[in-house]
C-alpha atoms as a PDB file:
ATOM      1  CA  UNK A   1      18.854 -44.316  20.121  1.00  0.00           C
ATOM      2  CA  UNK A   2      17.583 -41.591  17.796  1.00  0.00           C
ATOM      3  CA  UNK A   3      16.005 -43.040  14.479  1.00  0.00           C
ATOM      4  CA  UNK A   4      17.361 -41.504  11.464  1.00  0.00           C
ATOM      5  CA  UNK A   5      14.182 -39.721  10.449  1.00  0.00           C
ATOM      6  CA  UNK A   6      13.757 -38.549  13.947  1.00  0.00           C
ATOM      7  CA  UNK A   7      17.287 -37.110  13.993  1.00  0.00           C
ATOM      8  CA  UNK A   8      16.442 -35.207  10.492  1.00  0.00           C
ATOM      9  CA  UNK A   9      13.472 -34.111  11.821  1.00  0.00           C
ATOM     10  CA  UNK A  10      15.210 -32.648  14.387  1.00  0.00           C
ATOM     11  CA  UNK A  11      17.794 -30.820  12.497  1.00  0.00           C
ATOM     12  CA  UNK A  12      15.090 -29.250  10.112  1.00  0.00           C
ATOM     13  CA  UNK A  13      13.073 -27.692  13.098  1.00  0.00           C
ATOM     14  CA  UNK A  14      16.453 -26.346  14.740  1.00  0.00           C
ATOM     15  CA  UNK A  15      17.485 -24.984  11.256  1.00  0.00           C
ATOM     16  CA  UNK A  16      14.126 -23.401  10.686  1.00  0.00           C
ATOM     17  CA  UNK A  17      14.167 -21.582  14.299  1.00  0.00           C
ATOM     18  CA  UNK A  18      17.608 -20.231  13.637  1.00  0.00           C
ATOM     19  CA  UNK A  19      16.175 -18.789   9.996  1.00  0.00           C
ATOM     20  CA  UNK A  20      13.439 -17.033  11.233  1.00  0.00           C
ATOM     21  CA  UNK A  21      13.173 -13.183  10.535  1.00  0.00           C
ATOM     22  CA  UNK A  22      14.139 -11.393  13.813  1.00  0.00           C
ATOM     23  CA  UNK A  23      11.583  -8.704  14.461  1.00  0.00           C
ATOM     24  CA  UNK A  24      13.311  -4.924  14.414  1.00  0.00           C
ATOM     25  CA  UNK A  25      11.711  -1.554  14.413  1.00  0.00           C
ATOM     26  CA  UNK A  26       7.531  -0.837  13.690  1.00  0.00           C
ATOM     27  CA  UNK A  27       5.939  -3.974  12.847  1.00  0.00           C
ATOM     28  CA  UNK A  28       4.139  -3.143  10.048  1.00  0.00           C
ATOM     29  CA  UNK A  29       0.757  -5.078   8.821  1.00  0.00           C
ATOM     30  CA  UNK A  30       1.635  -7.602   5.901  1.00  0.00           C
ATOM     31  CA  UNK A  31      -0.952  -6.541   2.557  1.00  0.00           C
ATOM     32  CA  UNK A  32      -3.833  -9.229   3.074  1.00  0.00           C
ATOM     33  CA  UNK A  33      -5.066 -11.369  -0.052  1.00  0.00           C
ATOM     34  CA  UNK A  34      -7.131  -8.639  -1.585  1.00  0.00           C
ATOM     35  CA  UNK A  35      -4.135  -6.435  -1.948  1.00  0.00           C
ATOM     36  CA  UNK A  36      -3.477  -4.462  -5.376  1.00  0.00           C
ATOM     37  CA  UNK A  37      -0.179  -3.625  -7.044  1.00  0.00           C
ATOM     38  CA  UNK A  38      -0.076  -0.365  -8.426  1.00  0.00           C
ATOM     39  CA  UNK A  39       2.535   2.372  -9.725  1.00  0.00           C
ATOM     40  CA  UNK A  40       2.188   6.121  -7.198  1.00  0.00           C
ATOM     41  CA  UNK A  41       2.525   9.331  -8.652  1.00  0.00           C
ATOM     42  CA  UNK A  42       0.991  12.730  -6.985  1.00  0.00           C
ATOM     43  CA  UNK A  43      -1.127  15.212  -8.057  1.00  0.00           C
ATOM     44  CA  UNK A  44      -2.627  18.841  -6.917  1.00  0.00           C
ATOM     45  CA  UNK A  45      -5.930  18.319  -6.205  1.00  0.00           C
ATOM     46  CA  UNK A  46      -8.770  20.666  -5.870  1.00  0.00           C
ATOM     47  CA  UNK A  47     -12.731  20.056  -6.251  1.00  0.00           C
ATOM     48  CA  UNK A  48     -12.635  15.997  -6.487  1.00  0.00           C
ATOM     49  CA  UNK A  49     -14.976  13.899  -8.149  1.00  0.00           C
ATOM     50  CA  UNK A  50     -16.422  13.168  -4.788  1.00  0.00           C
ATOM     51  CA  UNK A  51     -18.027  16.954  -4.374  1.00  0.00           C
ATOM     52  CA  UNK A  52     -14.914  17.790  -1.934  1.00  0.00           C
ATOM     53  CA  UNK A  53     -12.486  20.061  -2.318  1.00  0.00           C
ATOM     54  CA  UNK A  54      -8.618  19.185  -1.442  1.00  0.00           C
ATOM     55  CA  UNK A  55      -5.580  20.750  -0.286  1.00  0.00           C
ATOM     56  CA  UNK A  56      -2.165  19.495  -1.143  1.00  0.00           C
ATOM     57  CA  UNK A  57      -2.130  19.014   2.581  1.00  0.00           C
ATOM     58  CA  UNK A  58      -4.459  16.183   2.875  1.00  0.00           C
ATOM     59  CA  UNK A  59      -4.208  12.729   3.259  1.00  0.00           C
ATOM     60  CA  UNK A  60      -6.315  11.819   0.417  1.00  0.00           C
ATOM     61  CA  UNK A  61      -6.156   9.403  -3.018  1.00  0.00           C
ATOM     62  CA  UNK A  62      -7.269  10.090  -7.137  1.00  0.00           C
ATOM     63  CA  UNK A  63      -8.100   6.364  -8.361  1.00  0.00           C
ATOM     64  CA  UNK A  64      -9.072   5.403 -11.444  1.00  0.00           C
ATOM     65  CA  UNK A  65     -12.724   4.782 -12.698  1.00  0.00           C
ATOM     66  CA  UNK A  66     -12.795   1.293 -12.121  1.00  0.00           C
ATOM     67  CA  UNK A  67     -11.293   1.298  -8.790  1.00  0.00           C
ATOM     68  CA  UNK A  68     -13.595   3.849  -7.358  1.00  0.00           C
ATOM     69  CA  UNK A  69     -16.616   2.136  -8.511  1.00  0.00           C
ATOM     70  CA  UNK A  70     -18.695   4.906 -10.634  1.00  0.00           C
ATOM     71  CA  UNK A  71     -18.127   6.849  -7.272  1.00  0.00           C
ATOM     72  CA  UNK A  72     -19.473   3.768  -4.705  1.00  0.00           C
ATOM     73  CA  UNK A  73     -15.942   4.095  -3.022  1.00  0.00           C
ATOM     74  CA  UNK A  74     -15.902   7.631  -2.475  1.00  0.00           C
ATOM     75  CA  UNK A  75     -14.608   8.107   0.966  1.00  0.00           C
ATOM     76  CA  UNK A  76     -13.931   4.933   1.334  1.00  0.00           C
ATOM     77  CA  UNK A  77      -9.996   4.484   2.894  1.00  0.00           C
ATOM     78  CA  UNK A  78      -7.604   2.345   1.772  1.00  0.00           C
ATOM     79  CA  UNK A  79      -3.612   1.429   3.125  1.00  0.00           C
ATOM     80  CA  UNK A  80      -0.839   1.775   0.866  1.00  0.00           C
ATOM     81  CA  UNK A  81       2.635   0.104   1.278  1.00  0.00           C
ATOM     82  CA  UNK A  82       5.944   1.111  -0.553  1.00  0.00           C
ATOM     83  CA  UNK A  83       9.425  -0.290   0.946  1.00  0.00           C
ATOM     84  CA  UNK A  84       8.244  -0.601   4.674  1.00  0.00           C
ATOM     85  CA  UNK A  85       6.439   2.770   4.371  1.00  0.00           C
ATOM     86  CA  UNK A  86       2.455   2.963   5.085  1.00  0.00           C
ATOM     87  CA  UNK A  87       0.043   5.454   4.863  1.00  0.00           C
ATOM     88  CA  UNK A  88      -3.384   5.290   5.043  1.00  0.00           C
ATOM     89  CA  UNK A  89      -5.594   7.849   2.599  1.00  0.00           C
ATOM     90  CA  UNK A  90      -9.192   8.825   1.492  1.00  0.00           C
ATOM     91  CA  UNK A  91     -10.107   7.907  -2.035  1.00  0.00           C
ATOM     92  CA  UNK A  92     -12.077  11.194  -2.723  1.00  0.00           C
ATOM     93  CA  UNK A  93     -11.532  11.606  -6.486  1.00  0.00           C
ATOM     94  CA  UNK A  94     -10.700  10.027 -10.364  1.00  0.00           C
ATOM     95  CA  UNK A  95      -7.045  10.013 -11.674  1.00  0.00           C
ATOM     96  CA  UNK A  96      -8.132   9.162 -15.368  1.00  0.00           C
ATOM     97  CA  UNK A  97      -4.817   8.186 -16.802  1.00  0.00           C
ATOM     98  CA  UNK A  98      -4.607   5.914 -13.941  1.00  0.00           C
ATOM     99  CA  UNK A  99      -4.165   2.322 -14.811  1.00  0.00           C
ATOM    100  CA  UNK A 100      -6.981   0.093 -12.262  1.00  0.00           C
ATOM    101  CA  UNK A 101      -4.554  -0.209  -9.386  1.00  0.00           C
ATOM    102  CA  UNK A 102      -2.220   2.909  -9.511  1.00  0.00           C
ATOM    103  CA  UNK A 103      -2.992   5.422  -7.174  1.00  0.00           C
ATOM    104  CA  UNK A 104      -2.226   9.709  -7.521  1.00  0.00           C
ATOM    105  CA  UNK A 105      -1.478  10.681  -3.998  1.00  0.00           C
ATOM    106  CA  UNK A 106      -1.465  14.335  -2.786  1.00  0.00           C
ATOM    107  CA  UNK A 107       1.991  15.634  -1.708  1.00  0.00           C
ATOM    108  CA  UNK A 108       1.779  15.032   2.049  1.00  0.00           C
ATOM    109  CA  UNK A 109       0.368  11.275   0.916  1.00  0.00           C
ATOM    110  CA  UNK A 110       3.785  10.675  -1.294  1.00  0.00           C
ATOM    111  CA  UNK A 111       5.931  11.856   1.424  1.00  0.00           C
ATOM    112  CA  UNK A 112       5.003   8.899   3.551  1.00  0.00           C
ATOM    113  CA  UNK A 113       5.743   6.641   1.050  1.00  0.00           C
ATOM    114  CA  UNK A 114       8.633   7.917  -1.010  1.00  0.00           C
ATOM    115  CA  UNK A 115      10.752  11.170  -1.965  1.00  0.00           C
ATOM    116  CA  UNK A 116       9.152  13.555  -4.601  1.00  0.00           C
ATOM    117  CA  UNK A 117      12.061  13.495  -6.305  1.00  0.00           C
ATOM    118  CA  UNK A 118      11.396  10.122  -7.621  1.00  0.00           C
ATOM    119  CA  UNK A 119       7.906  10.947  -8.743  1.00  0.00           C
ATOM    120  CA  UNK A 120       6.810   7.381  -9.378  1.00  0.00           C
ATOM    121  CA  UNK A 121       7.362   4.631  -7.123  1.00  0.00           C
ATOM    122  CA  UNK A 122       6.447   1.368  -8.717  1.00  0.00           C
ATOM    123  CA  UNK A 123       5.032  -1.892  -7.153  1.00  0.00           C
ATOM    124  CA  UNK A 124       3.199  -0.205  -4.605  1.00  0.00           C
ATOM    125  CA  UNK A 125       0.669  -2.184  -2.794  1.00  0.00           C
ATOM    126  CA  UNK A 126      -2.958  -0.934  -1.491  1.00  0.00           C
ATOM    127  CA  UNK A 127      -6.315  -2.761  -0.043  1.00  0.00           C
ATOM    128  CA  UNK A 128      -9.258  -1.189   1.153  1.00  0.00           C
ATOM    129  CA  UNK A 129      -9.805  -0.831   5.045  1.00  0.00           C
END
């Protein structure tokens, strides 16, 4: 006969199985322990502070000062995540009125993310990669 405790354990590991997330669509990469929480806005970019100019078109990332390390990140890449959306970009130049983690994506860089109707999307998260 089943001990009490054994029965309870029992019941906790078939409860557990039956609450597990079941797995639908794109799995997408969970942010790792280094991740940032930020606020995404976008910009039209042009010469960056990284000596490249930018099209709208590109998948590319203003950051602020502290972020880009006095310019040690530039071209560095870094994942964003917003609501089960990803896209990866290219920090490449400063967004000064950027708080440390926000990030000022270019157009096609929202898109993945969010509408541009909603021209901030808030609790964004980013790491570098």
């Amino acid at each position: 006969m089943l001990s009490l405790a054994a029965a309870f354990v029992a019941a906790l590991t078939a409860a557990a199985a039956l609450a597990a997330p079941v797995e639908t669509g794109t799995k997408r990469a969970a942010p790792g322990p280094g991740a940032k929480i930020g606020e995404a806005t976008y910009y039209e970019p042009g010469l960056g502070a990284c000596g490249k100019t930018n099209s709208a078109a590109d998948m590319i990332v203003a950051i602020s000062p502290s972020a880009l390390e006095n310019k040690q990140k530039c071209g560095h890449r870094l994942r964003a995540q917003y609501n089960g959306k990803t896209v990866e970009v290219e920090a490449v130049d400063l967004c000064m009125g950027c708080k440390p983690f926000d990030l000022d994506l270019t157009p096609a860089a929202f898109k993945k993310l969010g509408e541009m109707s909603a021209g901030r999307l808030t609790g964004v998260t980013w790491e570098w990669i």
